[in-house]
N, C-alpha and C. Protein backbone atom coordinates (compact mmCIF):
# COMPACT_ATOMS: atom_id res chain seq x y z
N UNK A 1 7.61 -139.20 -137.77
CA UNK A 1 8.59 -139.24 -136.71
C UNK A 1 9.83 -138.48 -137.18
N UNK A 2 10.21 -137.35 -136.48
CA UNK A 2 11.83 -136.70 -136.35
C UNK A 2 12.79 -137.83 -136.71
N UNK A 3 13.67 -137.48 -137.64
CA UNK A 3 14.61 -138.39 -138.28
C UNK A 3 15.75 -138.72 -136.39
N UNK A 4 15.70 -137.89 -135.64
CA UNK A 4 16.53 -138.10 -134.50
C UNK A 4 16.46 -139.11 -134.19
N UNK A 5 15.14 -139.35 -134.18
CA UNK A 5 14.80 -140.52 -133.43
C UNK A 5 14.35 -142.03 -134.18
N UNK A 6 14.58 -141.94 -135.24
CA UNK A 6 14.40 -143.43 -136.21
C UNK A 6 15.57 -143.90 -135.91
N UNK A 7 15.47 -145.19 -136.14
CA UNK A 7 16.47 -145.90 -136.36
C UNK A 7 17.61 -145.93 -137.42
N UNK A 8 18.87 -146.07 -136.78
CA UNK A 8 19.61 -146.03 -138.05
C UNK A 8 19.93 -147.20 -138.74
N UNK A 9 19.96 -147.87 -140.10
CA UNK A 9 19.79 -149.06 -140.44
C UNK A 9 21.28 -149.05 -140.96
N UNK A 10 22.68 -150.05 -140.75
CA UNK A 10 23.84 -149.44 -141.76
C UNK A 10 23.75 -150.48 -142.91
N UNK A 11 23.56 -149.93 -144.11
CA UNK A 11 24.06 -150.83 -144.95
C UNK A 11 25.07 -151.37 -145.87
N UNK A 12 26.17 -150.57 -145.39
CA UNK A 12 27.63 -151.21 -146.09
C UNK A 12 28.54 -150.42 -144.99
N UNK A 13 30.11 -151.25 -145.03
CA UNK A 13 30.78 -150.96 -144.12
C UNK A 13 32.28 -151.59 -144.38
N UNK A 14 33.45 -150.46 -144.69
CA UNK A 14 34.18 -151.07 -145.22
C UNK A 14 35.39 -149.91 -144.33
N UNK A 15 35.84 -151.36 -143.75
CA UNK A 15 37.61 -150.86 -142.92
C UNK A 15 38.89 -150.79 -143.36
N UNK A 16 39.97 -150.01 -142.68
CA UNK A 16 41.22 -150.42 -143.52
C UNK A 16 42.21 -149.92 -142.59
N UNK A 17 42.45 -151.31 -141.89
CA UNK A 17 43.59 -151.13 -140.45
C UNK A 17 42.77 -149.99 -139.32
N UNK A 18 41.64 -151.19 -139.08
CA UNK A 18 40.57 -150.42 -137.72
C UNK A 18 40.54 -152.03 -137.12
N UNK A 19 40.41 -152.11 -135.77
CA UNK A 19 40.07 -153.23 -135.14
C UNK A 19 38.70 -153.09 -134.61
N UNK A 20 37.97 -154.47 -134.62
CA UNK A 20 36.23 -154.74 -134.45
C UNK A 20 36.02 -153.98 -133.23
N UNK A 21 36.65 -153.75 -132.36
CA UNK A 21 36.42 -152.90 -131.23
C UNK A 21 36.22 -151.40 -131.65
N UNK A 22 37.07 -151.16 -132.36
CA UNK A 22 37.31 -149.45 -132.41
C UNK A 22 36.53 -148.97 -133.70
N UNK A 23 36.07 -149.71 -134.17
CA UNK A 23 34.98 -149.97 -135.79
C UNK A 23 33.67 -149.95 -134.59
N UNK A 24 33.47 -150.49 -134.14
CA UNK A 24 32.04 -150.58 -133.00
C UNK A 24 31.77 -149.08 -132.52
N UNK A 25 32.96 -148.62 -132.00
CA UNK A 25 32.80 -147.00 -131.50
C UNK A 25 32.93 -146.11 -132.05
N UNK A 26 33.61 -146.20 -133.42
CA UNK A 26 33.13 -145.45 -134.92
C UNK A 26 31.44 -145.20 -135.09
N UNK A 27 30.74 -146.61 -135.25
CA UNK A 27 30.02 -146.87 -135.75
C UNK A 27 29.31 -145.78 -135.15
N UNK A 28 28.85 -145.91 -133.49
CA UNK A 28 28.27 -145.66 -132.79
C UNK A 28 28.28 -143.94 -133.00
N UNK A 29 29.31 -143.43 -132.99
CA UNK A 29 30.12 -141.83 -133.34
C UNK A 29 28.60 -141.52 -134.54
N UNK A 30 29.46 -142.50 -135.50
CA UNK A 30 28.59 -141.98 -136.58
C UNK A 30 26.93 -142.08 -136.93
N UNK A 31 26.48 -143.06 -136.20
CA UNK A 31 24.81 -142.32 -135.76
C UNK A 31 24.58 -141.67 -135.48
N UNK A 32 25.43 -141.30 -133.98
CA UNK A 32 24.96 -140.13 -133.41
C UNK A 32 24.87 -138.59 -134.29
N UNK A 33 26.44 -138.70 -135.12
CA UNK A 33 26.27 -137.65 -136.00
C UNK A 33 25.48 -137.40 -137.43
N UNK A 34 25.17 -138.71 -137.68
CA UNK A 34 23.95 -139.01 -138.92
C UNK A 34 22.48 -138.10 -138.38
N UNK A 35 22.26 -138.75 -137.30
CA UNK A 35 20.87 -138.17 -136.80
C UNK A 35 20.89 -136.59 -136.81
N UNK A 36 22.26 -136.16 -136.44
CA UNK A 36 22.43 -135.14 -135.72
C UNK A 36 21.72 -133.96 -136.84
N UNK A 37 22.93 -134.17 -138.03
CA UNK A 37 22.37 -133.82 -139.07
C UNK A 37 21.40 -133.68 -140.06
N UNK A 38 20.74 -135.39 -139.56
CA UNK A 38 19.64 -135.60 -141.06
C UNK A 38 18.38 -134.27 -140.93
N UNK A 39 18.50 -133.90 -139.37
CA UNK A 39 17.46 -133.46 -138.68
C UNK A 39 17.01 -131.68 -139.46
N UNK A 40 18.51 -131.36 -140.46
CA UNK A 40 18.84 -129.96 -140.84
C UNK A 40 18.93 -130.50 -142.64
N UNK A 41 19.22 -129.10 -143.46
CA UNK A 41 19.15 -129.48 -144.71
C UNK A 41 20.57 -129.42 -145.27
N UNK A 42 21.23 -130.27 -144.24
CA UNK A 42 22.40 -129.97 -144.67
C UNK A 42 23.24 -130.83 -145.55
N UNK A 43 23.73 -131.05 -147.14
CA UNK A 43 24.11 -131.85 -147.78
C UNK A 43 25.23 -132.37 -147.21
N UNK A 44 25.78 -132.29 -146.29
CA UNK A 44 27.82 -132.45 -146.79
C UNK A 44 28.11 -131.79 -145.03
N UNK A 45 28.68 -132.27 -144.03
CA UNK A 45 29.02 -132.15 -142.69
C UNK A 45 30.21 -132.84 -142.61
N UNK A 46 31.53 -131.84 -142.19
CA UNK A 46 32.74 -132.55 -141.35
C UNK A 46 33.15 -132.10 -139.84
N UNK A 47 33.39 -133.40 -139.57
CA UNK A 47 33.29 -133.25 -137.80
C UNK A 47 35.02 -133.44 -137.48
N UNK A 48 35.67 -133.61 -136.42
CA UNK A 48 36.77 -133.79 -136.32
C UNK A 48 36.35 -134.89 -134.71
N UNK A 49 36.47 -136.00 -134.87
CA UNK A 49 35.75 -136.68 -133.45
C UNK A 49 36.55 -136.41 -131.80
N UNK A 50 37.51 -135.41 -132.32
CA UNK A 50 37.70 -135.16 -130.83
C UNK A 50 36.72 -134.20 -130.53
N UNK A 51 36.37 -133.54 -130.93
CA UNK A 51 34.56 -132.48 -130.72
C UNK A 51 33.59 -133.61 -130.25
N UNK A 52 33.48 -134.90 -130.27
CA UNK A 52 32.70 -135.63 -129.70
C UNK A 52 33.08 -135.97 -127.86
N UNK A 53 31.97 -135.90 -127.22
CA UNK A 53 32.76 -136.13 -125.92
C UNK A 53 32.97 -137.06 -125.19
N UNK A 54 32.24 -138.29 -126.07
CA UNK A 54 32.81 -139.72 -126.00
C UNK A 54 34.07 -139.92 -126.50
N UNK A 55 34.40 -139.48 -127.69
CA UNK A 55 35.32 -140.37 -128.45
C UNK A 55 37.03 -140.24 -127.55
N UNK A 56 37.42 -139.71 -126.73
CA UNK A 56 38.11 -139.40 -126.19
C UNK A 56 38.28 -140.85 -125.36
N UNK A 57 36.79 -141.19 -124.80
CA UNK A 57 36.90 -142.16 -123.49
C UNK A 57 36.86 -143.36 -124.50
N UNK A 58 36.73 -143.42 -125.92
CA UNK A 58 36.55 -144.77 -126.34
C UNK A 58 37.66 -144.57 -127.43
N UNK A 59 38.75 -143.97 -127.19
CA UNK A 59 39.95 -143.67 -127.94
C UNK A 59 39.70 -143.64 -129.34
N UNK A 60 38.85 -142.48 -129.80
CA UNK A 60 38.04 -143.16 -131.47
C UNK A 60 38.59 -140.86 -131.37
N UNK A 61 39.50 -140.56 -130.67
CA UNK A 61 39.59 -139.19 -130.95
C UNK A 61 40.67 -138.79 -132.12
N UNK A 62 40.41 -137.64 -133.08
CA UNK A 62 41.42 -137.93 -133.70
C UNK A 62 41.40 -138.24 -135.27
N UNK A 63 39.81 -138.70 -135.29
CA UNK A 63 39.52 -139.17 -136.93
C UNK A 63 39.05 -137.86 -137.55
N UNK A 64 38.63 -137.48 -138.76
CA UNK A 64 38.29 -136.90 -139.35
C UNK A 64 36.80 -137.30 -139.74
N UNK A 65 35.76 -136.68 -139.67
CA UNK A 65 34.55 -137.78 -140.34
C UNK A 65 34.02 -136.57 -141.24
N UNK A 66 33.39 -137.05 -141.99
CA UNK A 66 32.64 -136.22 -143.53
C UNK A 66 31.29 -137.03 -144.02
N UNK A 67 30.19 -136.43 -143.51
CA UNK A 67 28.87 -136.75 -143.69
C UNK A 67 28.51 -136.38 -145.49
N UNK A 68 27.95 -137.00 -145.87
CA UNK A 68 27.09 -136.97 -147.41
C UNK A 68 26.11 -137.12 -147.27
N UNK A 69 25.14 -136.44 -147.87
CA UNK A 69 23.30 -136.92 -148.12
C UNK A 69 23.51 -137.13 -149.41
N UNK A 70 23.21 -139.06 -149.53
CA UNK A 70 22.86 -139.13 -150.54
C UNK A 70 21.34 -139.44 -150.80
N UNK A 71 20.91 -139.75 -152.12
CA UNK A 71 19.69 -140.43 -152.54
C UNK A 71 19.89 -141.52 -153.47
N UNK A 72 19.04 -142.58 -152.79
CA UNK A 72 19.27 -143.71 -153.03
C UNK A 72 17.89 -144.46 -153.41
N UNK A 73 17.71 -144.35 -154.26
CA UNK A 73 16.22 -145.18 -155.15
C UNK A 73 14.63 -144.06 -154.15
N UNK A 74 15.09 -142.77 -154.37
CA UNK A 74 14.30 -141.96 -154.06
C UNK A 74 14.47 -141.22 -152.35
N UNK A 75 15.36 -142.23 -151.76
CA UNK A 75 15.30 -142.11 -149.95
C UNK A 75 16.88 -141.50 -149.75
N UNK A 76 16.90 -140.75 -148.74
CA UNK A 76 17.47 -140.54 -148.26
C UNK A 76 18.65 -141.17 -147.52
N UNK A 77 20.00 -141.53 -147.71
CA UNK A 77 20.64 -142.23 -147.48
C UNK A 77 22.35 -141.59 -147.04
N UNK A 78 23.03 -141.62 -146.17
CA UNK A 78 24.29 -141.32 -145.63
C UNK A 78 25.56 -142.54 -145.96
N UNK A 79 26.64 -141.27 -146.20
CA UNK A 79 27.44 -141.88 -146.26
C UNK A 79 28.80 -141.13 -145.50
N UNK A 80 29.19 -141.96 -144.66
CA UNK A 80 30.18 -141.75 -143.19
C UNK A 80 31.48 -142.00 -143.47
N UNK A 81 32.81 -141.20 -143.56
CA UNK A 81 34.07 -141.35 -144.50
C UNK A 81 34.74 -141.13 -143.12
N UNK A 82 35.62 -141.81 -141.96
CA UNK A 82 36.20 -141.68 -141.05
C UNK A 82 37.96 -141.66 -141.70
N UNK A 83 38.91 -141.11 -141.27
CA UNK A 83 40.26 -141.04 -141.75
C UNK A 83 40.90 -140.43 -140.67
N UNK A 84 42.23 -141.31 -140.38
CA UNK A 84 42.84 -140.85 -139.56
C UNK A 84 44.33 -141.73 -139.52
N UNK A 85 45.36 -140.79 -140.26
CA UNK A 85 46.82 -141.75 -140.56
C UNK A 85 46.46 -142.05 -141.70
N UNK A 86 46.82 -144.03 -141.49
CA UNK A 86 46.22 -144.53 -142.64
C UNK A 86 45.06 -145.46 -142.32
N UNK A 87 44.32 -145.20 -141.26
CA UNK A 87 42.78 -145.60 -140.62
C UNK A 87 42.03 -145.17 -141.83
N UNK A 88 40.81 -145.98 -142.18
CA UNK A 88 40.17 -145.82 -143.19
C UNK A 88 38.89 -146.30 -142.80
N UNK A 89 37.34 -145.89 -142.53
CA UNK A 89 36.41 -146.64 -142.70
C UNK A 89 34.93 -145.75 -143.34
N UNK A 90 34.78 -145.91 -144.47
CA UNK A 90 33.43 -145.70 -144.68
C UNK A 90 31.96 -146.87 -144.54
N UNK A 91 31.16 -145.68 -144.43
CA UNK A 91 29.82 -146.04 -143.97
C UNK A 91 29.01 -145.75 -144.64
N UNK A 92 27.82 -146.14 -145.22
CA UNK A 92 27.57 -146.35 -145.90
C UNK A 92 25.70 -146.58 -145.15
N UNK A 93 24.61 -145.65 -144.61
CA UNK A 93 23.67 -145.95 -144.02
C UNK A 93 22.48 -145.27 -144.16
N UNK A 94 21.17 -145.34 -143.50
CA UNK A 94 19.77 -144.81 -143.85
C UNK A 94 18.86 -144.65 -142.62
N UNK A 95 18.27 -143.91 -142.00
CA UNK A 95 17.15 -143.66 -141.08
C UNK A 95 15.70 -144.09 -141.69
N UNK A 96 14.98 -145.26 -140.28
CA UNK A 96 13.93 -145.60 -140.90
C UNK A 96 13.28 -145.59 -139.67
């Protein structure tokens, strides 16, 4: 199965002055752009989320995000660095 379409599993997740609402539409941002990528061989992706054409309507415009491929006990694994001010949230996730 195309990595697009697996599931994304997150397994760590760490905020810093984000509220559970606006961490939810992060989150969501950053699947979409996990998949987007896993799909290419690309190590290392930065997005700016007003280029997203949600993030505008879910006020998440404005962050900075920076994709990583890592490897993690042989698998393939992402890690999602959002910044914006002093907004802080990495992610920390895997397609299965």
């Amino acid at each position: 199965m195309t990595n697009r379409y697996k599931k994304a599993v997150i397994d760590d997740v760490v905020s810093h002055d984000i509220d559970e609402a606006e961490q939810s539409k992060l989150l969501d941002l950053f699947e979409h752009a996990m998949k987007s990528v896993a799909t290419t061989l690309v190590r290392e992706a930065r997005f700016d989320t007003s280029d997203f054409a949600t993030a505008k309507q879910a006020n998440c415009d404005g962050y900075q995000l920076t994709l990583q491929r890592l490897q993690v006990d042989g698998r393939d694994a992402w890690q999602g660095q959002f910044s914006r001010a002093e907004q802080r949230l990495t992610v920390i996730a895997s397609l299965e």
